[in-house]
N, C-alpha and C. Protein backbone atom coordinates (compact mmCIF):
# COMPACT_ATOMS: atom_id res chain seq x y z
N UNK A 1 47.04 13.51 -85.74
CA UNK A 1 46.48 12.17 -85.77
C UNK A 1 46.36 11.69 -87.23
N UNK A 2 47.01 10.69 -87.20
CA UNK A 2 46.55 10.04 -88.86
C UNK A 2 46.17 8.36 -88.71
N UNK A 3 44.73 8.43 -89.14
CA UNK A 3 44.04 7.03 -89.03
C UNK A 3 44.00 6.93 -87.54
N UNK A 4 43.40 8.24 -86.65
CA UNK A 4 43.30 7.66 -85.61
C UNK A 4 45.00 7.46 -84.23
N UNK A 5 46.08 7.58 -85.33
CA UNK A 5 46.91 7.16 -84.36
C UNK A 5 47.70 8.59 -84.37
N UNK A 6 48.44 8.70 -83.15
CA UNK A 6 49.02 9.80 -82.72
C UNK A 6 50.62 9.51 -84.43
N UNK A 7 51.01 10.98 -84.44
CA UNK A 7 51.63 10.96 -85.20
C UNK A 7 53.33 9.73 -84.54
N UNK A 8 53.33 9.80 -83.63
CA UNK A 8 55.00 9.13 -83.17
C UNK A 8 54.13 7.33 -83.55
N UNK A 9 53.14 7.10 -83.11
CA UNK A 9 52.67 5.66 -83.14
C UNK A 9 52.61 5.14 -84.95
N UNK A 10 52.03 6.24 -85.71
CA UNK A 10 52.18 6.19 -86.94
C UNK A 10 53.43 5.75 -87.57
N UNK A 11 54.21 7.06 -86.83
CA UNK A 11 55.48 6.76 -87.51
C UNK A 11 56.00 5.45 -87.26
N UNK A 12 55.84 4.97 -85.97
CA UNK A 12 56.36 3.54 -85.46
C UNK A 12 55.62 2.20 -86.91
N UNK A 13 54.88 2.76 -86.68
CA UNK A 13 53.97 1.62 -87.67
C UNK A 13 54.68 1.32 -89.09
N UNK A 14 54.90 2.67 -89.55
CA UNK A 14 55.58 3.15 -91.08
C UNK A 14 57.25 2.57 -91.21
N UNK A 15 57.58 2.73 -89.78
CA UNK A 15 59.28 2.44 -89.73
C UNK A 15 59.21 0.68 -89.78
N UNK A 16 57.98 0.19 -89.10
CA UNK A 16 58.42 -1.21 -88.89
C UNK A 16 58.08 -2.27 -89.98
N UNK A 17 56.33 -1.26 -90.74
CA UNK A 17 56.11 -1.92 -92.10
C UNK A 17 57.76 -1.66 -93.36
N UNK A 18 58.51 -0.62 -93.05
CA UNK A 18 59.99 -0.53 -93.87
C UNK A 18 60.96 -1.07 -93.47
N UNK A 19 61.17 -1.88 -92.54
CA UNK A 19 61.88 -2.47 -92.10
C UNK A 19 61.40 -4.19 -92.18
N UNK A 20 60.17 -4.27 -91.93
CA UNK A 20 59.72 -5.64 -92.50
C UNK A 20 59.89 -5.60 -94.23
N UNK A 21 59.85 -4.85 -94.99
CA UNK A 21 59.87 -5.36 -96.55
C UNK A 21 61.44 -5.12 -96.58
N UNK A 22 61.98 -4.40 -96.17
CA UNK A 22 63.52 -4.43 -96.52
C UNK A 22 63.86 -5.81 -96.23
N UNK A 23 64.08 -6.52 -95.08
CA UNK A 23 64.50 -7.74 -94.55
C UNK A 23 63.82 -9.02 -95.60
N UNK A 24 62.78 -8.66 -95.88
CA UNK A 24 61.80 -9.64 -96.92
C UNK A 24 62.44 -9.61 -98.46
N UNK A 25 62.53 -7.83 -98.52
CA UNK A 25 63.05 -8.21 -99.73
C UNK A 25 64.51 -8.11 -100.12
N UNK A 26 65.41 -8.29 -98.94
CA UNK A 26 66.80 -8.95 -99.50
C UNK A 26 66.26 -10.42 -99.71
N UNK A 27 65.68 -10.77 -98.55
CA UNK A 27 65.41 -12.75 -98.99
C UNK A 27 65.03 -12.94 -100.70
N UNK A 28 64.25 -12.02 -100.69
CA UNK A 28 63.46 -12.22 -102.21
C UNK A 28 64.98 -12.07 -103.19
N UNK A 29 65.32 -11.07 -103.26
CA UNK A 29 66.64 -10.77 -104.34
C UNK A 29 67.58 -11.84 -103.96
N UNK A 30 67.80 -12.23 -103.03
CA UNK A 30 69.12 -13.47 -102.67
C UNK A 30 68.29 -14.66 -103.06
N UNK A 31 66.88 -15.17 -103.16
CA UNK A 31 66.17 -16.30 -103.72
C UNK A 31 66.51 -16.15 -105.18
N UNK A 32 66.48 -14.56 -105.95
CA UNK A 32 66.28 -14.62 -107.46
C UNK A 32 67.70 -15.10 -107.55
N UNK A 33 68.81 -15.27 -106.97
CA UNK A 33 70.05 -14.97 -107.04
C UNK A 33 70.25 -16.68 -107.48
N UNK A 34 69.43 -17.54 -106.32
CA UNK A 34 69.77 -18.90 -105.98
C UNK A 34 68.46 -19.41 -107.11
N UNK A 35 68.12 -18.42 -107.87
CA UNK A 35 66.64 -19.19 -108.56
C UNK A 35 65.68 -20.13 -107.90
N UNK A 36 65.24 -19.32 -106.89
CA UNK A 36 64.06 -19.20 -106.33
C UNK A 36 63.27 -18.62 -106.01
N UNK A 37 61.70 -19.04 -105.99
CA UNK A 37 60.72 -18.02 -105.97
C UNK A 37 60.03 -18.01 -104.70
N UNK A 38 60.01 -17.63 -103.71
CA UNK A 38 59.86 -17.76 -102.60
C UNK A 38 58.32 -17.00 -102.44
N UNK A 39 57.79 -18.28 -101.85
CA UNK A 39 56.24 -17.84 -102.50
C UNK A 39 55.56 -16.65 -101.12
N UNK A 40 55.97 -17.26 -99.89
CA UNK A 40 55.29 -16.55 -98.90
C UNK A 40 56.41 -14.78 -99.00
N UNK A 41 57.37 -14.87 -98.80
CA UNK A 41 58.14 -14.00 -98.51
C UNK A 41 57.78 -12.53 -99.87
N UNK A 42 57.52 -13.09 -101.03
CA UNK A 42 57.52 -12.21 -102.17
C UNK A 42 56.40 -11.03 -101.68
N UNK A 43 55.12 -11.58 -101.93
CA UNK A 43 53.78 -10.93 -101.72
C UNK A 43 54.21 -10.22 -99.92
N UNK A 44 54.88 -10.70 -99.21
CA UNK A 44 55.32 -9.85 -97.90
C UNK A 44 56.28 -8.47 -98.10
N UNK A 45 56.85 -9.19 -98.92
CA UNK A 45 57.76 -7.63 -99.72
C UNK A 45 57.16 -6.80 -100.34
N UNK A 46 56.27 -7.39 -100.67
CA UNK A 46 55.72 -6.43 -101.98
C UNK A 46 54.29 -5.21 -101.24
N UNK A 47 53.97 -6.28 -100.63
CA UNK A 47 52.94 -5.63 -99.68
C UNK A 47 53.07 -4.49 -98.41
N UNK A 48 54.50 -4.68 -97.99
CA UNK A 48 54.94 -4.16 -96.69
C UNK A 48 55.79 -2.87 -97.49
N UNK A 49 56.32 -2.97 -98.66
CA UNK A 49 56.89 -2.28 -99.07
C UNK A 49 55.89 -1.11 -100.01
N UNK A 50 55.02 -1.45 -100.18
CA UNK A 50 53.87 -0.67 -100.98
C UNK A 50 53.28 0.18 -99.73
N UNK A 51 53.14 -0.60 -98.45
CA UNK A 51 52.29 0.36 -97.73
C UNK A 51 53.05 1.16 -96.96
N UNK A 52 54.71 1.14 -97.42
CA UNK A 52 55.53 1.96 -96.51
C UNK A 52 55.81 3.41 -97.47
N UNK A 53 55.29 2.96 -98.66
CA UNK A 53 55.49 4.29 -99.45
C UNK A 53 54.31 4.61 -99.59
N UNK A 54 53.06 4.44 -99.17
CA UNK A 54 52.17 4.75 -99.03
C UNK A 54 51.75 5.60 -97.66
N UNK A 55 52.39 5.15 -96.64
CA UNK A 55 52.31 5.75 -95.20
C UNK A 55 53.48 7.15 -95.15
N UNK A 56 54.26 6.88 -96.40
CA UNK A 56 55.02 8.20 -96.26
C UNK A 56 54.60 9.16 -96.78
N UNK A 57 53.28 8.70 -97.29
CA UNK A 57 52.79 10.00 -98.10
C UNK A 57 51.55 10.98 -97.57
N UNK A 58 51.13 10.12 -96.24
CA UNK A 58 50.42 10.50 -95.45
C UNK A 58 50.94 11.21 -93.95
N UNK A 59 52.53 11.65 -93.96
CA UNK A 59 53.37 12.50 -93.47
C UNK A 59 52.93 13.67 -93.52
N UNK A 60 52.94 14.81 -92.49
CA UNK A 60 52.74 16.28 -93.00
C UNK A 60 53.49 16.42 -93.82
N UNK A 61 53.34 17.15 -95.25
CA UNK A 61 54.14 17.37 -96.12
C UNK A 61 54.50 19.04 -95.96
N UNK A 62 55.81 19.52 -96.86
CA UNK A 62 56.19 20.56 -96.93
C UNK A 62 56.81 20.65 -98.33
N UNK A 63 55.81 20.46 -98.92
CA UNK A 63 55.74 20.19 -100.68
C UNK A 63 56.66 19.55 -101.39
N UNK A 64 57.48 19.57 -102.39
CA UNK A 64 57.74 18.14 -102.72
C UNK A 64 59.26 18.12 -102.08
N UNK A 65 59.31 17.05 -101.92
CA UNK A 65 60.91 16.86 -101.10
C UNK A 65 61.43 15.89 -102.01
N UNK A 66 62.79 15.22 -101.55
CA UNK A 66 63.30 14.09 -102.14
C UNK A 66 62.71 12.81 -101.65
N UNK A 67 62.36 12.61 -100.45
CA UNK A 67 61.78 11.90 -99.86
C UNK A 67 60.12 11.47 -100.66
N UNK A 68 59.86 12.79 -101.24
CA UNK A 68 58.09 12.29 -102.16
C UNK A 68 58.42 11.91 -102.85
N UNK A 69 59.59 12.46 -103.57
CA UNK A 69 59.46 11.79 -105.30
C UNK A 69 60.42 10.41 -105.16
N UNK A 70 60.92 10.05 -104.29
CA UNK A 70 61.52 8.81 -104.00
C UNK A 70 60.40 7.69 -103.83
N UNK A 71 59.04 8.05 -102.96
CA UNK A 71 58.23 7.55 -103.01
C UNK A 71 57.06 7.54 -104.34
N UNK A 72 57.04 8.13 -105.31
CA UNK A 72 56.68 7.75 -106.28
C UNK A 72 56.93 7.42 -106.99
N UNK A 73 58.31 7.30 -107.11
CA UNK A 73 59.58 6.57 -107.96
C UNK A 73 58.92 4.96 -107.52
N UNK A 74 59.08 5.13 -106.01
CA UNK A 74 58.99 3.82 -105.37
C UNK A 74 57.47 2.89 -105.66
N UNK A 75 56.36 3.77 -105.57
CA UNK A 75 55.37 3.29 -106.16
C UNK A 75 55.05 2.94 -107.57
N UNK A 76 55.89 3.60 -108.76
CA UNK A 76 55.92 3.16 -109.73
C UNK A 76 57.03 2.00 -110.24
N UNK A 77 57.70 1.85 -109.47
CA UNK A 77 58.81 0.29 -109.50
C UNK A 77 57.68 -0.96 -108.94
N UNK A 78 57.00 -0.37 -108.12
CA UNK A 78 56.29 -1.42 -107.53
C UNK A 78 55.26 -1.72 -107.95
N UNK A 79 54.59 -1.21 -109.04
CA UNK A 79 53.37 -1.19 -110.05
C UNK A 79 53.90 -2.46 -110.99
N UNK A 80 54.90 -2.12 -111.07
CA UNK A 80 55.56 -2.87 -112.59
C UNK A 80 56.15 -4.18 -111.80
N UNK A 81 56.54 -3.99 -110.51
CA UNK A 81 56.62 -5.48 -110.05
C UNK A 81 55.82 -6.32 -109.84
N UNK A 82 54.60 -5.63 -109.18
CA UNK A 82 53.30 -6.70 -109.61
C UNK A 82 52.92 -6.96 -110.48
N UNK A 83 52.81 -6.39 -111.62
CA UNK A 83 52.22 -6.81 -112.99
C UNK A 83 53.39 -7.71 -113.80
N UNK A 84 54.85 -7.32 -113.40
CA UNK A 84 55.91 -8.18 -113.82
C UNK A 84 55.64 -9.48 -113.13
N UNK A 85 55.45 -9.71 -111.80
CA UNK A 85 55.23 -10.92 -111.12
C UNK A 85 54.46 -12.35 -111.75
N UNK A 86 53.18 -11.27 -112.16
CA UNK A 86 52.08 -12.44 -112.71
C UNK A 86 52.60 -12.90 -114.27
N UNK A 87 52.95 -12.11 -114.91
CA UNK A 87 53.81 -12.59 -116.13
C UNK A 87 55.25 -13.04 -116.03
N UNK A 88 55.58 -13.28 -115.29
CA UNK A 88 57.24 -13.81 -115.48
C UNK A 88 57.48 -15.24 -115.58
N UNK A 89 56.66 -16.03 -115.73
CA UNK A 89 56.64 -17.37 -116.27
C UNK A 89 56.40 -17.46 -117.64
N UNK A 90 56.00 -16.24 -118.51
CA UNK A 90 55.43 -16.48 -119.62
C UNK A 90 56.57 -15.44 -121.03
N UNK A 91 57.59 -14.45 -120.22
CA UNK A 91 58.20 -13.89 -120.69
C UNK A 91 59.31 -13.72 -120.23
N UNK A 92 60.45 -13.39 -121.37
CA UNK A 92 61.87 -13.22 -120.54
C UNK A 92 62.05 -11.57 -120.48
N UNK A 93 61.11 -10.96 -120.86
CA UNK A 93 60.93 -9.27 -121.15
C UNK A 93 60.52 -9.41 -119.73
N UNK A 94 59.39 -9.83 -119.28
CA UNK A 94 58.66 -10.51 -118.12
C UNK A 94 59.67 -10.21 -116.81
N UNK A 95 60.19 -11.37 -116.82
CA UNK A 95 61.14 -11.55 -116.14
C UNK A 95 62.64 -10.72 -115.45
N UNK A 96 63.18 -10.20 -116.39
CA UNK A 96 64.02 -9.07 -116.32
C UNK A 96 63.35 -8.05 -115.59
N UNK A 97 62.38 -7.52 -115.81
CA UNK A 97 61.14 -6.02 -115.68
C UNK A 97 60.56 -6.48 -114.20
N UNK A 98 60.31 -7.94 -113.61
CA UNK A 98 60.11 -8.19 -112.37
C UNK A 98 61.22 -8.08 -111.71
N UNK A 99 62.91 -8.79 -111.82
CA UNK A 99 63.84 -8.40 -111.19
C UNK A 99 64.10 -7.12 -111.06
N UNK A 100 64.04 -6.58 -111.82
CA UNK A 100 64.73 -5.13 -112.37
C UNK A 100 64.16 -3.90 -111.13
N UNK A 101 62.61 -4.53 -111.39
CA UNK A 101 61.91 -3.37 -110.34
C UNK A 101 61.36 -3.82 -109.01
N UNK A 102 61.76 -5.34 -108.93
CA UNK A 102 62.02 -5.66 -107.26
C UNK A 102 63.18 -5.34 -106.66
N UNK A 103 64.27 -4.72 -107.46
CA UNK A 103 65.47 -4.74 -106.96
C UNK A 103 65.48 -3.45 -106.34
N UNK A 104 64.68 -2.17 -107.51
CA UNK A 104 64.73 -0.89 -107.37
C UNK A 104 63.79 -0.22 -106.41
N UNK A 105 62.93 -1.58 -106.12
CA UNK A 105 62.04 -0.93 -104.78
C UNK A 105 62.50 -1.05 -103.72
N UNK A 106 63.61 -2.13 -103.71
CA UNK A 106 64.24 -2.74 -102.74
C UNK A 106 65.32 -1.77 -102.43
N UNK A 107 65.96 -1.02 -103.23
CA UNK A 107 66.85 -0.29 -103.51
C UNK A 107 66.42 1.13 -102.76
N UNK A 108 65.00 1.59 -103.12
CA UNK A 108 64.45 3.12 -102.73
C UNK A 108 64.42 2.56 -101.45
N UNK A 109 63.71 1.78 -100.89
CA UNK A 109 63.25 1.26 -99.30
C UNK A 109 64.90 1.62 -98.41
N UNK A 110 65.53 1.03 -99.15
CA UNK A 110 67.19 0.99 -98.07
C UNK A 110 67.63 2.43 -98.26
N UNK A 111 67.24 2.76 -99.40
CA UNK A 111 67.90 4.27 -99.67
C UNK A 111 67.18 4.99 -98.47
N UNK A 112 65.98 5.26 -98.50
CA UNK A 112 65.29 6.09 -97.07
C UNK A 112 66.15 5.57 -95.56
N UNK A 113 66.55 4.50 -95.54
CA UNK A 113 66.71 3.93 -93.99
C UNK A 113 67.89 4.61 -94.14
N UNK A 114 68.81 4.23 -94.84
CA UNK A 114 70.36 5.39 -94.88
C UNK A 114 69.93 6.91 -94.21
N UNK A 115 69.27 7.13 -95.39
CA UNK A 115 69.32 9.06 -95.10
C UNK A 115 68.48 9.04 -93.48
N UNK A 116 67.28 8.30 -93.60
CA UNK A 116 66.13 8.40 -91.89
C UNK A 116 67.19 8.15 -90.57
N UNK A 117 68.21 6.93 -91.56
CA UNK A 117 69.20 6.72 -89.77
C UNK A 117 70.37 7.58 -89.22
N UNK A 118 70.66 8.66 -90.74
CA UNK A 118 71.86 9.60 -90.72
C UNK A 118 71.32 11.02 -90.21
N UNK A 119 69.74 11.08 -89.96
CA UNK A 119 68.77 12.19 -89.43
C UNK A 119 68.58 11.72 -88.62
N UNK A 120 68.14 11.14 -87.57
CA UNK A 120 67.56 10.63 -86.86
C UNK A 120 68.50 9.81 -85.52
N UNK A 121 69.26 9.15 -85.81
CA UNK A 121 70.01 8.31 -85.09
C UNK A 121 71.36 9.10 -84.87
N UNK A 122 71.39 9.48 -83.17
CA UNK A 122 72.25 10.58 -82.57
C UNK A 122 73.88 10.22 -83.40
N UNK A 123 74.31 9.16 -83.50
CA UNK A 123 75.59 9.26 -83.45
C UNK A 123 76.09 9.25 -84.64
N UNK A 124 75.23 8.42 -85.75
CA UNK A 124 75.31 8.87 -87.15
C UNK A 124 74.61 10.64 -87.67
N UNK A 125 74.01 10.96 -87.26
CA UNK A 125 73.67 12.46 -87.29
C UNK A 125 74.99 13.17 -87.26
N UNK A 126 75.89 12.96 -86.18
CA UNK A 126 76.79 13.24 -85.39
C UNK A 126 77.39 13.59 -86.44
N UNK A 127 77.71 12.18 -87.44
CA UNK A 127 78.53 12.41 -88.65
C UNK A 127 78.17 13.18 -89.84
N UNK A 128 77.03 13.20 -89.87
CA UNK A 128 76.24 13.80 -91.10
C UNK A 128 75.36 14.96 -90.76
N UNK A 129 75.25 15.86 -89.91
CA UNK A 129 74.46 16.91 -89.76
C UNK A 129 73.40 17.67 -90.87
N UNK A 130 74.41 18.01 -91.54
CA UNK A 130 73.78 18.24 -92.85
C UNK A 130 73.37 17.46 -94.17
N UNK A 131 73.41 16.05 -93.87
CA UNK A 131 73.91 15.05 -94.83
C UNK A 131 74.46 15.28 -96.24
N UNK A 132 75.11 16.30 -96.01
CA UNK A 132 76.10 16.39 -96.93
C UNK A 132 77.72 16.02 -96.95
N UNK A 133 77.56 15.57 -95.63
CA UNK A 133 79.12 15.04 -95.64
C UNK A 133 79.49 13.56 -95.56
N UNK A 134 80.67 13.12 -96.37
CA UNK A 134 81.56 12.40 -96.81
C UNK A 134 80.67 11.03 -96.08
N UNK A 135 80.38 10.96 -94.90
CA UNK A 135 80.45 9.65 -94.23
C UNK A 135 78.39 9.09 -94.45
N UNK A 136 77.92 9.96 -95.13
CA UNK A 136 76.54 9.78 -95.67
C UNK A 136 76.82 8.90 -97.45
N UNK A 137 77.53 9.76 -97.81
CA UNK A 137 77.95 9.96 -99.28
C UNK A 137 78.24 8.59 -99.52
N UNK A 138 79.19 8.26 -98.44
CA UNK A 138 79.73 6.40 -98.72
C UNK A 138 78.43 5.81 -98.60
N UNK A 139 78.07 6.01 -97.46
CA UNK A 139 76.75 4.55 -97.02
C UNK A 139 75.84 4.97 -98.23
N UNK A 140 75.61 6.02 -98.80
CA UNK A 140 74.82 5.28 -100.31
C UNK A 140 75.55 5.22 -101.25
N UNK A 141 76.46 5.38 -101.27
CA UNK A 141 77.46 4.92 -102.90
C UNK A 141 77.78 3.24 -102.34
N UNK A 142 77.99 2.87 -100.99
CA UNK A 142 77.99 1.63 -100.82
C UNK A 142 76.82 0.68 -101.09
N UNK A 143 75.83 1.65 -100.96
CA UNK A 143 74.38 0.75 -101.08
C UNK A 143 74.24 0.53 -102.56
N UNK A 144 74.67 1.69 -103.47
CA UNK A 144 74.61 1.79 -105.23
C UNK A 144 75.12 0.50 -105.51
N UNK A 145 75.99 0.45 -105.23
CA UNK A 145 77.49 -0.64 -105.58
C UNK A 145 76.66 -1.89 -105.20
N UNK A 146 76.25 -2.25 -103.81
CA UNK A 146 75.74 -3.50 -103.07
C UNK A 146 74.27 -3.86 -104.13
N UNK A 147 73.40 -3.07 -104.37
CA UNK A 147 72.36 -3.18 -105.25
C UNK A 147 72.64 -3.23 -106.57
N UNK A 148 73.47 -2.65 -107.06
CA UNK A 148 74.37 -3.04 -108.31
C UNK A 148 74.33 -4.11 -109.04
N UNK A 149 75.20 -4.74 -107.77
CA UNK A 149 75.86 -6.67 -108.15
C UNK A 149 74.63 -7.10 -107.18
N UNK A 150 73.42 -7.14 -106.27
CA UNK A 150 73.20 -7.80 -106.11
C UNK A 150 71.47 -8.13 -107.79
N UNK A 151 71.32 -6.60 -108.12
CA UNK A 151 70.32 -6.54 -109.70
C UNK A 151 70.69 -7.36 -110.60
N UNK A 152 72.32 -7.47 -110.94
CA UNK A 152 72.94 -7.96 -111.60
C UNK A 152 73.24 -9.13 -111.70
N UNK A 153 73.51 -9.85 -110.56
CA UNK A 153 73.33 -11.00 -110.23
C UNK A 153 71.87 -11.90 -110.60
N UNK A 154 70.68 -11.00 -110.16
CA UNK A 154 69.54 -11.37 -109.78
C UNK A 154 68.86 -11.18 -111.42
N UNK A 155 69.40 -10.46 -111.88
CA UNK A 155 68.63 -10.21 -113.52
C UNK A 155 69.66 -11.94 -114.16
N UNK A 156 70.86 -11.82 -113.95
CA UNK A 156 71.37 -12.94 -114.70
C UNK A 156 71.12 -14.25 -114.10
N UNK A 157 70.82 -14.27 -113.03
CA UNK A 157 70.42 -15.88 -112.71
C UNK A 157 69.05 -16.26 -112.42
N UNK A 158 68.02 -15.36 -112.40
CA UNK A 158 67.12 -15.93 -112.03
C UNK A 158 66.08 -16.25 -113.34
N UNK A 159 65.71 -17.40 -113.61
CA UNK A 159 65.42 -17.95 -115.02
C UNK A 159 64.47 -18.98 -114.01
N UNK A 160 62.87 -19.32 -114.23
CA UNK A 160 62.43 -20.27 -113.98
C UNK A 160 62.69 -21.19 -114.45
N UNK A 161 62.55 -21.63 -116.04
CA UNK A 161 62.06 -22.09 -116.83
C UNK A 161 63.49 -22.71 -117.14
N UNK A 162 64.59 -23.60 -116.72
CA UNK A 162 65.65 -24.09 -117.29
C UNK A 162 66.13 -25.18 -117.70
């Protein structure tokens, strides 16, 4: 039981708060893209995505995995995006350091759904048993590449102040 809820209801909770900030925060990175600041959607990313690396840490653990330190990777991108947030009207250091580490939280969040759907989901498992093989390897070198140009994009166009 954690908080009361059976561990499968938990997990349901954890999968759907990571699946709500992923969906939130492509909008957010495709707004920085179109230079916009999308006022409701941001603080939904930021929030849904904080408490999904927060709920992973309240998992039985079996000491540190890739999965923890992904999540404190993930909590410390997301430290610096809030504090980047409230300053990014006032700096272009600012600004960069808010894209940079909305992109990379955005980035850890999709990275877990890859590896959780290549464990978890019978027919991609199928392909990846050990996730060491070839057809895992693409779907995150595809995701590297896709977060890449979409950071890149999002660091070079998004400028309030023009």
């Amino acid at each position: 039981m954690i908080f009361g809820m059976s561990l499968q209801t938990f997990t349901y909770l954890h999968v759907v708060l990571s699946l709500v900030g992923i969906g939130a925060g492509f909008m957010v990175v495709i707004g920085m893209i179109y230079r916009r600041r999308l006022i409701a959607l941001t603080p939904l990313f930021l929030i849904t995505t904080t408490l999904t690396s927060l709920t992973g840490f309240l998992f039985p653990l079996k000491g540190m995995t890739p999965a923890t330190a992904t999540g404190i990777l993930s909590m410390i991108v997301l430290t610096l995006a809030v504090l980047a947030r409230r300053r990014v009207q006032t700096s272009d250091v600012w600004r960069g350091t808010y894209v940079v580490s909305t992109v990379l939280a955005l980035f850890f969040n999709f990275f877990v759904l890859i590896v959780q759907s290549f464990e978890k989901i019978p027919s991609l498992h199928a392909l990846a048993p050990t996730q060491t093989e070839m057809p895992i390897k693409i779907a995150q070198l595809a995701a590297l590449v896709l977060f890449g140009v979409l950071g890149t994009l999002a660091f070079r166009k998004f400028h309030l102040a023009e």
